[in-house]
PDB file of N, CA and C in Angstrom:
ATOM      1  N   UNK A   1       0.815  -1.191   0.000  1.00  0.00           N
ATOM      2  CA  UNK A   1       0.000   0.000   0.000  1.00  0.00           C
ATOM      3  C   UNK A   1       0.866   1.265   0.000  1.00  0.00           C
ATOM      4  N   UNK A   2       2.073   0.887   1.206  1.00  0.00           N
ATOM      5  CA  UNK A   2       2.604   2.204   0.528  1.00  0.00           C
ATOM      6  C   UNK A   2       3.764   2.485  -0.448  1.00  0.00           C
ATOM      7  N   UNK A   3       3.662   1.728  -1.381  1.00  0.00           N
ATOM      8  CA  UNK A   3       4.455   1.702  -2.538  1.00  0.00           C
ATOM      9  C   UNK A   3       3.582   2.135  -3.433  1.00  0.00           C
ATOM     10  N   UNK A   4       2.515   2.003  -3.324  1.00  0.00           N
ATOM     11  CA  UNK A   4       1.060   2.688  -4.317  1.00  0.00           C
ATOM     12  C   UNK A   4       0.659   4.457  -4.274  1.00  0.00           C
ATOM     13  N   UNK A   5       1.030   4.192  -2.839  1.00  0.00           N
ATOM     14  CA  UNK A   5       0.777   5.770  -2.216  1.00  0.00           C
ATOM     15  C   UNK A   5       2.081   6.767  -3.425  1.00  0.00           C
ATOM     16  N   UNK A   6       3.632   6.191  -2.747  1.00  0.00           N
ATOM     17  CA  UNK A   6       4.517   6.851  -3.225  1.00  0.00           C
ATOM     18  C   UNK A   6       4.743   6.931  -4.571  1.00  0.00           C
ATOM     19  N   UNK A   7       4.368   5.861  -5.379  1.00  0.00           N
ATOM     20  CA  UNK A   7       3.894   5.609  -7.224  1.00  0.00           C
ATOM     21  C   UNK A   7       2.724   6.794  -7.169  1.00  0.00           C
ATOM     22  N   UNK A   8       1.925   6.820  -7.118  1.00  0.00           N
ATOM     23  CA  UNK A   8       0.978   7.684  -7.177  1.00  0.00           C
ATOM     24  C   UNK A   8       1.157   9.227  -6.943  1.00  0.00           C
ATOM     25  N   UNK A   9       2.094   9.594  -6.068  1.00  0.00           N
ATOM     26  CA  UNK A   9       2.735  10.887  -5.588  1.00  0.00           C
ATOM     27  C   UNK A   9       3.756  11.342  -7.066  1.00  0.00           C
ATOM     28  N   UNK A  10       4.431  10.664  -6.721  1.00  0.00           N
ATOM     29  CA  UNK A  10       5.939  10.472  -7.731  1.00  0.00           C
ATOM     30  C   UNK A  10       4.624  10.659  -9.589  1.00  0.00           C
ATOM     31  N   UNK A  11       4.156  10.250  -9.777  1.00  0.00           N
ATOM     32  CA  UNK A  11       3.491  10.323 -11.022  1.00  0.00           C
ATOM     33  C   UNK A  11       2.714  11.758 -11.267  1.00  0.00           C
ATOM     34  N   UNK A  12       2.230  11.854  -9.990  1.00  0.00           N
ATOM     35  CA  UNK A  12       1.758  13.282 -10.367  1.00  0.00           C
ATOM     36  C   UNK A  12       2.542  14.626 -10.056  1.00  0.00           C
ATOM     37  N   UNK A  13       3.689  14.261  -9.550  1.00  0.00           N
ATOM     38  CA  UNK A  13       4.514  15.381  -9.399  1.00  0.00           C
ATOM     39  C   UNK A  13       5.768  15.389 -10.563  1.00  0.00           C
ATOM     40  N   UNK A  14       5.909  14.400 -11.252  1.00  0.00           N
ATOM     41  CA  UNK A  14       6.342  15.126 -12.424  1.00  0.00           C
ATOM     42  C   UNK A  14       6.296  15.919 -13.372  1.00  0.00           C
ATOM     43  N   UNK A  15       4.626  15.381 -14.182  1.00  0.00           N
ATOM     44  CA  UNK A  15       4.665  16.663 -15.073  1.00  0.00           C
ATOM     45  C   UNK A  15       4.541  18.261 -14.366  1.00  0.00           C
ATOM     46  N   UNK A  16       4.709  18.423 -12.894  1.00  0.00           N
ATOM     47  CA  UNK A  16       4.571  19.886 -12.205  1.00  0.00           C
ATOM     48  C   UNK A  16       6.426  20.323 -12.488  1.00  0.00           C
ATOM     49  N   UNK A  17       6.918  19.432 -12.375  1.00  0.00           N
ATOM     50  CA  UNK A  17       8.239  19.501 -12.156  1.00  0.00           C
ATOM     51  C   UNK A  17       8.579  19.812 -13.648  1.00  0.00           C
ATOM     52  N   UNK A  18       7.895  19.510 -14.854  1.00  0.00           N
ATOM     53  CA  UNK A  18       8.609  19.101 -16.111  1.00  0.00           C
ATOM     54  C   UNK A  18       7.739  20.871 -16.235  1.00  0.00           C
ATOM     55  N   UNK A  19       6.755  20.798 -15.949  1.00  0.00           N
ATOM     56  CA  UNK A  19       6.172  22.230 -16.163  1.00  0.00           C
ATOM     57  C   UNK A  19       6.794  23.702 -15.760  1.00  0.00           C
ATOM     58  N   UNK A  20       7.272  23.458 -14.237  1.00  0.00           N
ATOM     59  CA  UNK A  20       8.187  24.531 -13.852  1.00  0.00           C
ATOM     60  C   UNK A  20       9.553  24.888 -14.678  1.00  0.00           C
ATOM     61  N   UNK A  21      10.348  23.523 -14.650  1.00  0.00           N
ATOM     62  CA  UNK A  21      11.760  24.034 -15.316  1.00  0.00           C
ATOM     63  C   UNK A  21      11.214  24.418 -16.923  1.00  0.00           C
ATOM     64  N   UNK A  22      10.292  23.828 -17.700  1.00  0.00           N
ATOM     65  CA  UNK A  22      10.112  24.263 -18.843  1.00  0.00           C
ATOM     66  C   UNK A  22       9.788  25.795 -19.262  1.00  0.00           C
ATOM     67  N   UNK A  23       9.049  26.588 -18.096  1.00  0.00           N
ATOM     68  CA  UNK A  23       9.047  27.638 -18.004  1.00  0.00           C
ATOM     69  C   UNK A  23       9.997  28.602 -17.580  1.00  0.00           C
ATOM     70  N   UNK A  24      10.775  27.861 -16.974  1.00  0.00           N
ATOM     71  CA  UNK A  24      12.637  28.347 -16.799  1.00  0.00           C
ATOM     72  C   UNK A  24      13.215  28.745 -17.741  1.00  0.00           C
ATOM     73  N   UNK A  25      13.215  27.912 -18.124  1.00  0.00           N
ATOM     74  CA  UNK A  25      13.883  27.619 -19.719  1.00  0.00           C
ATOM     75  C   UNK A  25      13.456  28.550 -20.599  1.00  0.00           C
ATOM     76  N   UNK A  26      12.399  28.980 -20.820  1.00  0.00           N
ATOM     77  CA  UNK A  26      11.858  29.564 -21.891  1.00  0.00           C
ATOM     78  C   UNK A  26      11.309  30.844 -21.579  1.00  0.00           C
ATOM     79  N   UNK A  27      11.911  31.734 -20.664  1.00  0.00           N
ATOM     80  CA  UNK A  27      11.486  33.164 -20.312  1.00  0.00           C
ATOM     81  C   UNK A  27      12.655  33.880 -20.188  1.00  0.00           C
ATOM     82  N   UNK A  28      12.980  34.631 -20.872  1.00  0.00           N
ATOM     83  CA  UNK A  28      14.359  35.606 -20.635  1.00  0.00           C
ATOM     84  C   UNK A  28      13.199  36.804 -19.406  1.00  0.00           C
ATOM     85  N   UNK A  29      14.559  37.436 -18.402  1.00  0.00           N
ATOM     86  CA  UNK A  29      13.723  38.522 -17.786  1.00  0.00           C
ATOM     87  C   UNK A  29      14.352  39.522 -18.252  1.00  0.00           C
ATOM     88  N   UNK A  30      13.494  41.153 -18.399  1.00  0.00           N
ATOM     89  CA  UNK A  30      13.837  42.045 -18.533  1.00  0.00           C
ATOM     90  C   UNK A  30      13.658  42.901 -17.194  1.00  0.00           C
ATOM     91  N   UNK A  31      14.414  44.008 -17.289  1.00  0.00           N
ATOM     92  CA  UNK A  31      14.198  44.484 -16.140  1.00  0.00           C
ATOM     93  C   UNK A  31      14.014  45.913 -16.197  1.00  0.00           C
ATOM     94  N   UNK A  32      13.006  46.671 -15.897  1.00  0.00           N
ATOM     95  CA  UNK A  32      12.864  48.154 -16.320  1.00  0.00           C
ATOM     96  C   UNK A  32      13.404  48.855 -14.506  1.00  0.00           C
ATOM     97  N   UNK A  33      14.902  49.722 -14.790  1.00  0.00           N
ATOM     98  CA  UNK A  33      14.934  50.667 -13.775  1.00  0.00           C
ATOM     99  C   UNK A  33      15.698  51.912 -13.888  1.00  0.00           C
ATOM    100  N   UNK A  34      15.610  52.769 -13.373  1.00  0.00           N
ATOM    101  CA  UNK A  34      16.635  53.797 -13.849  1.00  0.00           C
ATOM    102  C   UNK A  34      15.981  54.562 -15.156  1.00  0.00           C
ATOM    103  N   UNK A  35      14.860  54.397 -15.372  1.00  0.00           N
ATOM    104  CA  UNK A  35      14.215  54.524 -16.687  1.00  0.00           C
ATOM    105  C   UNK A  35      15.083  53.909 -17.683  1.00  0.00           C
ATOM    106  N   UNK A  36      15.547  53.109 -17.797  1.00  0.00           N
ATOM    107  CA  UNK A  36      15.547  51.931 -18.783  1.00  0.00           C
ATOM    108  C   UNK A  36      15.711  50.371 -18.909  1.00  0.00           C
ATOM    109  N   UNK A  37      15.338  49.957 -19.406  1.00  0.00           N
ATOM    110  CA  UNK A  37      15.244  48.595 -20.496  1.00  0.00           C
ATOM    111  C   UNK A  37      16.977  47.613 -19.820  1.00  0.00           C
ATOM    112  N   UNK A  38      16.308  46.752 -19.259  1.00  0.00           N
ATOM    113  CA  UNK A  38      17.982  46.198 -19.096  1.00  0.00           C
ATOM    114  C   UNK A  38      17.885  44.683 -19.194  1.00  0.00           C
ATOM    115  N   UNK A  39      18.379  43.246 -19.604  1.00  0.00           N
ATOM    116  CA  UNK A  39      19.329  43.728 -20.574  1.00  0.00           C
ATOM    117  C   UNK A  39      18.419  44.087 -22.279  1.00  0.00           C
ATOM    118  N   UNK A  40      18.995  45.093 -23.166  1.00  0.00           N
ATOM    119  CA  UNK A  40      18.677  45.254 -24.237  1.00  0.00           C
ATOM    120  C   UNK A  40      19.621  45.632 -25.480  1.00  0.00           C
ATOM    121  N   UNK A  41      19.628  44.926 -26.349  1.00  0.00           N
ATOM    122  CA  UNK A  41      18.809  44.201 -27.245  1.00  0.00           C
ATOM    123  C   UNK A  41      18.667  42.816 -26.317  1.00  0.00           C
ATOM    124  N   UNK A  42      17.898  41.847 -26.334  1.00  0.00           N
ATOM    125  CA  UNK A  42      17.828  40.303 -26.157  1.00  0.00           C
ATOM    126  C   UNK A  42      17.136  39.757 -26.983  1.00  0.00           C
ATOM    127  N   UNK A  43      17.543  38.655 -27.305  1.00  0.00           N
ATOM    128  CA  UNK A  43      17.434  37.337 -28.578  1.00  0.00           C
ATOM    129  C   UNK A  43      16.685  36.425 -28.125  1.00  0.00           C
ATOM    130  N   UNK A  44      16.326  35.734 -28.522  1.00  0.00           N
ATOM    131  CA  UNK A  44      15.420  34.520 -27.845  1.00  0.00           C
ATOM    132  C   UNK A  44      14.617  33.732 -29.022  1.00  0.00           C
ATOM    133  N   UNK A  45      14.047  32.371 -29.155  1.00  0.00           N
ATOM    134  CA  UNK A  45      13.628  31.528 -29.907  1.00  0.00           C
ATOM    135  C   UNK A  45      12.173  31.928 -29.748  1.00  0.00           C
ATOM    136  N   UNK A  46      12.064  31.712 -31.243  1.00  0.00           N
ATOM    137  CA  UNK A  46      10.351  31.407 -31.526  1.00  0.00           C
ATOM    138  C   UNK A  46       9.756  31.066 -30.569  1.00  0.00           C
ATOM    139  N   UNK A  47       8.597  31.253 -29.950  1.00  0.00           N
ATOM    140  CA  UNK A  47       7.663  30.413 -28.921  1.00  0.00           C
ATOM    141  C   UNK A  47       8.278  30.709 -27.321  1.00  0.00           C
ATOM    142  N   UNK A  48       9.486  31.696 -27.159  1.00  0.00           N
ATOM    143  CA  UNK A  48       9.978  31.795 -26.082  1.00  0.00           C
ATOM    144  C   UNK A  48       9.242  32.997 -25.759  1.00  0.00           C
ATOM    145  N   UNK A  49       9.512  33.650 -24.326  1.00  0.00           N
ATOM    146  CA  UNK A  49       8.442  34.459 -23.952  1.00  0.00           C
ATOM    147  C   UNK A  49       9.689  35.226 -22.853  1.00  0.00           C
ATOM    148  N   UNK A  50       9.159  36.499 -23.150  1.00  0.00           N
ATOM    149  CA  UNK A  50      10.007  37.673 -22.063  1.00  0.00           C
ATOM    150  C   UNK A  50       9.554  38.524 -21.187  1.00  0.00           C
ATOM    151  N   UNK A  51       9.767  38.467 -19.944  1.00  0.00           N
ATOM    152  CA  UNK A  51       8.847  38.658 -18.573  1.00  0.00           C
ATOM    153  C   UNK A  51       9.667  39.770 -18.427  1.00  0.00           C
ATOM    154  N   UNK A  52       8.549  41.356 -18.607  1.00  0.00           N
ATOM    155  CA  UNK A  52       9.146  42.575 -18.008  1.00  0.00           C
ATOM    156  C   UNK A  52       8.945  42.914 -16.953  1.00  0.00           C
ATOM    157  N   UNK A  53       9.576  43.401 -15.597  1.00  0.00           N
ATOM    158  CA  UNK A  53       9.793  43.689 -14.473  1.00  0.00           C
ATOM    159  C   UNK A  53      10.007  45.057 -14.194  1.00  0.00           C
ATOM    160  N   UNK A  54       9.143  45.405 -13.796  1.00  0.00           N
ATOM    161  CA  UNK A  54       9.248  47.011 -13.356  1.00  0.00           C
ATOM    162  C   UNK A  54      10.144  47.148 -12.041  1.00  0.00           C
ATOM    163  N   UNK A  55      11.188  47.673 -11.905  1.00  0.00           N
ATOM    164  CA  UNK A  55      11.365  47.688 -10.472  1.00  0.00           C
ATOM    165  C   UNK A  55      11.893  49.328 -10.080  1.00  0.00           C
ATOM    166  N   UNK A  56      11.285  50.479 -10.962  1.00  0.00           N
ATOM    167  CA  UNK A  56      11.516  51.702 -10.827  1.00  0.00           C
ATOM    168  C   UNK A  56      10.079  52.467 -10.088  1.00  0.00           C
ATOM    169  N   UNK A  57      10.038  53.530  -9.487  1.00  0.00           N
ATOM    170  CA  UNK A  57       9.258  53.702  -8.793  1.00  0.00           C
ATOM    171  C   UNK A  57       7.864  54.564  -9.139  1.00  0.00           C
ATOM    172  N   UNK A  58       7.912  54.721 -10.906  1.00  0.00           N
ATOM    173  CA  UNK A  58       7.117  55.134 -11.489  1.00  0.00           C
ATOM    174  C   UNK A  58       6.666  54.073 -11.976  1.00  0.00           C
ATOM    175  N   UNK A  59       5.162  54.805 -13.101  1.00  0.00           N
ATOM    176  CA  UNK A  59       4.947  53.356 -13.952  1.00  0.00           C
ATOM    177  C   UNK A  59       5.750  53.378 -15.287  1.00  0.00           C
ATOM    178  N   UNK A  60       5.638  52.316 -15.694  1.00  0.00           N
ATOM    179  CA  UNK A  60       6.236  52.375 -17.007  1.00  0.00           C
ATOM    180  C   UNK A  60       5.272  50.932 -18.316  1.00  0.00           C
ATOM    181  N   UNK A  61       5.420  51.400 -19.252  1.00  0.00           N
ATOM    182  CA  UNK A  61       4.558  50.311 -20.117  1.00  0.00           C
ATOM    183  C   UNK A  61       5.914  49.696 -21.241  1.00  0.00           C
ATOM    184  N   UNK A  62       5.528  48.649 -21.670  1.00  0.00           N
ATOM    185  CA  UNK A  62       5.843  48.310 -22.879  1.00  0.00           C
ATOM    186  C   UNK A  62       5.296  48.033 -23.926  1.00  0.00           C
ATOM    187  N   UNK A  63       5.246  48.746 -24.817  1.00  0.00           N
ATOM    188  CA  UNK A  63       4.714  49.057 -26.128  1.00  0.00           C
ATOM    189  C   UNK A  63       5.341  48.693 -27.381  1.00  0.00           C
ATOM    190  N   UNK A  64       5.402  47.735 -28.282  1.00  0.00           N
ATOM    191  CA  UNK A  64       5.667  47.731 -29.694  1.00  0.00           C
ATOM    192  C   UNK A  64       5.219  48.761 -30.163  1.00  0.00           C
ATOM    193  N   UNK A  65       6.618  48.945 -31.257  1.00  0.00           N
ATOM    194  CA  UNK A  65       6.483  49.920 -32.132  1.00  0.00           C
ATOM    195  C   UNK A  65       5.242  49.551 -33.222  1.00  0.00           C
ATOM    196  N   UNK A  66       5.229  48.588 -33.976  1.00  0.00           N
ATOM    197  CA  UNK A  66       4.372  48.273 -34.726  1.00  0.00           C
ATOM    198  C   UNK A  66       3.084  47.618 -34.037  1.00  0.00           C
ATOM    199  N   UNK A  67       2.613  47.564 -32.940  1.00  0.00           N
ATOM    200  CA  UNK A  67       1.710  47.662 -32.114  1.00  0.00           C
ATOM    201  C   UNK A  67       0.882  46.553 -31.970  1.00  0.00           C
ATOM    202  N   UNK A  68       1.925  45.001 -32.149  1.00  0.00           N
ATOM    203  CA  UNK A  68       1.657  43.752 -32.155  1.00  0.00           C
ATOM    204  C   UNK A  68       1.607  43.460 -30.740  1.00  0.00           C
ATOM    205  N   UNK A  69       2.279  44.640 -29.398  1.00  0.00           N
ATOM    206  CA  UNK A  69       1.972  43.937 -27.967  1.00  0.00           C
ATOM    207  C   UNK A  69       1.600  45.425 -27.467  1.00  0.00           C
ATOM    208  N   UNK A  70       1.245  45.347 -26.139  1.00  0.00           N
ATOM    209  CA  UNK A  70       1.046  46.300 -25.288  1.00  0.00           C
ATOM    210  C   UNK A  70       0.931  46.114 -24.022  1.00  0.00           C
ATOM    211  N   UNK A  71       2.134  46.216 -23.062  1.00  0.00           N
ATOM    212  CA  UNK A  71       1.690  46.087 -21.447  1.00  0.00           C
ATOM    213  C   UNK A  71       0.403  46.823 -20.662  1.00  0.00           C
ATOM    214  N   UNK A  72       0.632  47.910 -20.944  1.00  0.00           N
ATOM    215  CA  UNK A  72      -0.842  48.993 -20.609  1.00  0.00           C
ATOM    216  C   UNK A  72       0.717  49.320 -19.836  1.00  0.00           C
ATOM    217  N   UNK A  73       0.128  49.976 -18.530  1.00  0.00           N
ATOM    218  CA  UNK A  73       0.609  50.822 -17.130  1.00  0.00           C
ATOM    219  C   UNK A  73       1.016  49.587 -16.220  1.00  0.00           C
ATOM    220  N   UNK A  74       2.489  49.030 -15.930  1.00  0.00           N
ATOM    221  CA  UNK A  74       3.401  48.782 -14.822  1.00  0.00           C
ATOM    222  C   UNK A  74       3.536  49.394 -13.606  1.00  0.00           C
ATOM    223  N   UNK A  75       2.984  49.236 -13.442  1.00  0.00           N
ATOM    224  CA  UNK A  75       3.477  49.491 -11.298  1.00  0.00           C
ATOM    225  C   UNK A  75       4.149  49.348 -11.168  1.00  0.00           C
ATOM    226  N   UNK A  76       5.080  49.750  -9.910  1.00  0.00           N
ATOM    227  CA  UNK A  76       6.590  49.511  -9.377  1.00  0.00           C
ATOM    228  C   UNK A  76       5.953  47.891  -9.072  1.00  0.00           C
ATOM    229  N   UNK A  77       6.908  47.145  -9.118  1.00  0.00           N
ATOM    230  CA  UNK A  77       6.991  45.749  -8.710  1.00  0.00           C
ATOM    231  C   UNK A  77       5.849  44.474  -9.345  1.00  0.00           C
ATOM    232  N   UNK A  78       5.338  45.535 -10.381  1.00  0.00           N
ATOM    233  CA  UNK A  78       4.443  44.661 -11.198  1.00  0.00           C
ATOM    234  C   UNK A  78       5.037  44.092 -13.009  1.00  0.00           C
ATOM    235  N   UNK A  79       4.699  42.682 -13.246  1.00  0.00           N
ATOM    236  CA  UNK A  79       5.001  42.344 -13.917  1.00  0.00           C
ATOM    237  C   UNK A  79       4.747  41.896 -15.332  1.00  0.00           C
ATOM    238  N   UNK A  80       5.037  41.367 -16.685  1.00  0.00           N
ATOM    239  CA  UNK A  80       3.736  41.677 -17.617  1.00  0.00           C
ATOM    240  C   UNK A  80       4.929  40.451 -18.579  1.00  0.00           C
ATOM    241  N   UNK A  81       4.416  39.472 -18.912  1.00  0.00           N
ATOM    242  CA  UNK A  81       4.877  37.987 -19.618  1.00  0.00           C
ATOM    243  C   UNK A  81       4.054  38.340 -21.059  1.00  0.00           C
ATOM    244  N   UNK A  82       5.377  38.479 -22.353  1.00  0.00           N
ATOM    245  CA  UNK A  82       4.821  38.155 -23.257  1.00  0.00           C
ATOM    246  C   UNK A  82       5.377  37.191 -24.581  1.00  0.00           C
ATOM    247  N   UNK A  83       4.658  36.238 -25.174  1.00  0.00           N
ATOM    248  CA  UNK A  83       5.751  34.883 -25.731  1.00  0.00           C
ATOM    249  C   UNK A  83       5.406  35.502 -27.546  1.00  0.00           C
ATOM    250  N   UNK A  84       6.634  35.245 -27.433  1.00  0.00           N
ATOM    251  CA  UNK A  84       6.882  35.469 -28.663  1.00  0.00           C
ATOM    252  C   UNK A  84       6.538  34.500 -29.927  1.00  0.00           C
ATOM    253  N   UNK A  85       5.408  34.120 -30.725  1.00  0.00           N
ATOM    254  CA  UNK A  85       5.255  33.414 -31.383  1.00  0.00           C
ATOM    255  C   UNK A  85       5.838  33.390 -32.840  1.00  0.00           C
ATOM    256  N   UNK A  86       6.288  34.930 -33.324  1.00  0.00           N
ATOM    257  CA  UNK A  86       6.834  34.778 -34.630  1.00  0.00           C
ATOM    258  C   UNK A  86       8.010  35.335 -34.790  1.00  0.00           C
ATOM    259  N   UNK A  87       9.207  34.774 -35.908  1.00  0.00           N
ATOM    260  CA  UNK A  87      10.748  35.303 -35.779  1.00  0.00           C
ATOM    261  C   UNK A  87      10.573  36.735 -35.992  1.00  0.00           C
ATOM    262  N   UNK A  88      11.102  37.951 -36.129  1.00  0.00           N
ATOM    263  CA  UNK A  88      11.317  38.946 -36.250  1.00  0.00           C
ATOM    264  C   UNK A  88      12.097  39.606 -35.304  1.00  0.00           C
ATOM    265  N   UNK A  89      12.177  41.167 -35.348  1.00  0.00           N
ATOM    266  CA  UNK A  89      12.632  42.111 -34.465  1.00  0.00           C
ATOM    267  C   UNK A  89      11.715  42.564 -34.160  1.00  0.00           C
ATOM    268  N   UNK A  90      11.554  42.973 -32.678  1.00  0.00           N
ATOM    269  CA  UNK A  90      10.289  43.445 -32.170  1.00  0.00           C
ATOM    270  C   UNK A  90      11.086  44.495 -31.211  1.00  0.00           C
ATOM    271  N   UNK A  91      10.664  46.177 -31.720  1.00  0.00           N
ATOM    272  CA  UNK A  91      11.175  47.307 -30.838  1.00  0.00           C
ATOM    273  C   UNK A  91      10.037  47.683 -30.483  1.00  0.00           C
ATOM    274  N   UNK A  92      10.358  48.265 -28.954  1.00  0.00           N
ATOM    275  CA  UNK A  92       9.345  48.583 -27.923  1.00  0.00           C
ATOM    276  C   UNK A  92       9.838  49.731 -27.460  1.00  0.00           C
ATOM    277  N   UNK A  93       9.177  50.678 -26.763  1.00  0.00           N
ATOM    278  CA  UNK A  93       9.314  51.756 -25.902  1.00  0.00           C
ATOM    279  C   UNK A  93       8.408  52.231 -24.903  1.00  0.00           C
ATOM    280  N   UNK A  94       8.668  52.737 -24.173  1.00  0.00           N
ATOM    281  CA  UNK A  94       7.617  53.456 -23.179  1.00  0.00           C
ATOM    282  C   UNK A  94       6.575  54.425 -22.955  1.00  0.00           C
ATOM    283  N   UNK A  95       5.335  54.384 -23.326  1.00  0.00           N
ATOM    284  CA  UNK A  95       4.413  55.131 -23.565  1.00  0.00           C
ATOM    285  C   UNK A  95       4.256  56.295 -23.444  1.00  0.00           C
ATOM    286  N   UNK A  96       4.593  56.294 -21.229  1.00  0.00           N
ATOM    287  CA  UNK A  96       4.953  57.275 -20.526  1.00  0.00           C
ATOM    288  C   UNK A  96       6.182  58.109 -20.726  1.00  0.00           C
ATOM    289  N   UNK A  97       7.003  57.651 -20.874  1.00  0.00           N
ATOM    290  CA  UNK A  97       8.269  58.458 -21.033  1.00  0.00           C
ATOM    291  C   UNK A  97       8.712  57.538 -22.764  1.00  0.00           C
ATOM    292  N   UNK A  98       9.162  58.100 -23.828  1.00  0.00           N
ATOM    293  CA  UNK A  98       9.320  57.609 -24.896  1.00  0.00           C
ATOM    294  C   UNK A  98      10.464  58.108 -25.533  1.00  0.00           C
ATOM    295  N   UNK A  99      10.993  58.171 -24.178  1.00  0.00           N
ATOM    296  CA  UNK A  99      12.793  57.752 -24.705  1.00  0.00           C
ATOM    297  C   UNK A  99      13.257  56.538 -24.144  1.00  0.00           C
ATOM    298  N   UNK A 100      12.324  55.855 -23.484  1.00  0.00           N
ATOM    299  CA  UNK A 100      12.875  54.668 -23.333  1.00  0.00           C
ATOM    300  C   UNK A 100      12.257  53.775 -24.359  1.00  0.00           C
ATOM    301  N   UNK A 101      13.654  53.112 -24.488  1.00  0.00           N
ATOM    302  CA  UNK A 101      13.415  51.906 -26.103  1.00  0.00           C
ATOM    303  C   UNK A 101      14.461  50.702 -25.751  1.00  0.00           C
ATOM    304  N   UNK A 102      13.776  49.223 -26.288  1.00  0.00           N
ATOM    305  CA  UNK A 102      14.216  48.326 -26.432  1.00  0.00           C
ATOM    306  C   UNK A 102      13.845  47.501 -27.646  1.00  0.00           C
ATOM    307  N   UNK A 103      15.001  46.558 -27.466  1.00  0.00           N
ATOM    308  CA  UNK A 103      14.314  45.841 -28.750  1.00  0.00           C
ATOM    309  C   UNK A 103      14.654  44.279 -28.077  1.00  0.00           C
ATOM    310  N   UNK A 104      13.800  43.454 -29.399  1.00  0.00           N
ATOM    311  CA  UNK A 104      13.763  41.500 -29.036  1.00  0.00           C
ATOM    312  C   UNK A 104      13.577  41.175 -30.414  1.00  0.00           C
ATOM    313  N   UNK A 105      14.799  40.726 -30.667  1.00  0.00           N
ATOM    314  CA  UNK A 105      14.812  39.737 -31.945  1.00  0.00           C
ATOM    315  C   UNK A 105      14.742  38.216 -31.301  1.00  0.00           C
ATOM    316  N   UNK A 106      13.837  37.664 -32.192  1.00  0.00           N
ATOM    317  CA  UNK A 106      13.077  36.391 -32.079  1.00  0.00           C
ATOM    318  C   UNK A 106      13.868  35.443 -33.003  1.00  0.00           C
ATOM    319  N   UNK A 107      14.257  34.846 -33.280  1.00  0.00           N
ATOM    320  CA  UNK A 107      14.872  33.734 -34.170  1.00  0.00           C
ATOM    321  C   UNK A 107      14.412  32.334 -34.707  1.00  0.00           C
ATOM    322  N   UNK A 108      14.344  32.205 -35.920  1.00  0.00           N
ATOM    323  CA  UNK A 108      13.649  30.748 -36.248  1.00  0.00           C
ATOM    324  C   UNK A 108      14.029  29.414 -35.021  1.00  0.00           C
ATOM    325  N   UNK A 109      13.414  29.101 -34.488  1.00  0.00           N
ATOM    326  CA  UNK A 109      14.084  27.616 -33.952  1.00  0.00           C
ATOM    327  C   UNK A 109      15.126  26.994 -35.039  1.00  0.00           C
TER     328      UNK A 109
END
């Protein structure tokens, strides 16, 4: 019985486990402070996804230039995940203040 218990544990805690690191794996972070974009330019694969982090004490947004994403308004310590589904260059800037600019080139797998 309790070899059933621990089979049964062990089975459902893998795919949580295969789920977490996979999302490891596949999120570059950005980090907005100082009024800017850090690190920038960053690269990343098709289907990968880039988690912006406000950690300045205003708000700040991220905005594509060609207006394929849009964070809205960042809070200090609020965060905004977006995955990149197609290769290109994708430049962004800040709504609020629009001298801040970054860019994310995406790359074929």
């Amino acid at each position: 019985m309790k070899f059933a218990i621990f089979f049964a544990a062990l089975v459902l805690a893998i795919p949580v486990t295969l789920a977490l690191s996979s999302a490891d794996d596949t999120t570059t972070t950005v980090t907005i402070s100082n009024f800017a974009y850090s690190p920038t330019p960053v690269t990343i694969t098709q289907g990968q996804s880039v988690r912006f982090v406000n950690e300045d004490d205003v708000g700040h947004s991220v905005t594509a230039e060609d207006g394929s994403f849009d964070s809205k308004v960042l809070d200090k310590g609020k965060s905004w995940t977006y995955k990149f589904d197609k290769a290109g260059t994708y430049k962004y800037y800040c709504t609020i203040h629009p001298s801040m600019h970054g860019i994310v080139t995406v790359n074929s797998p």
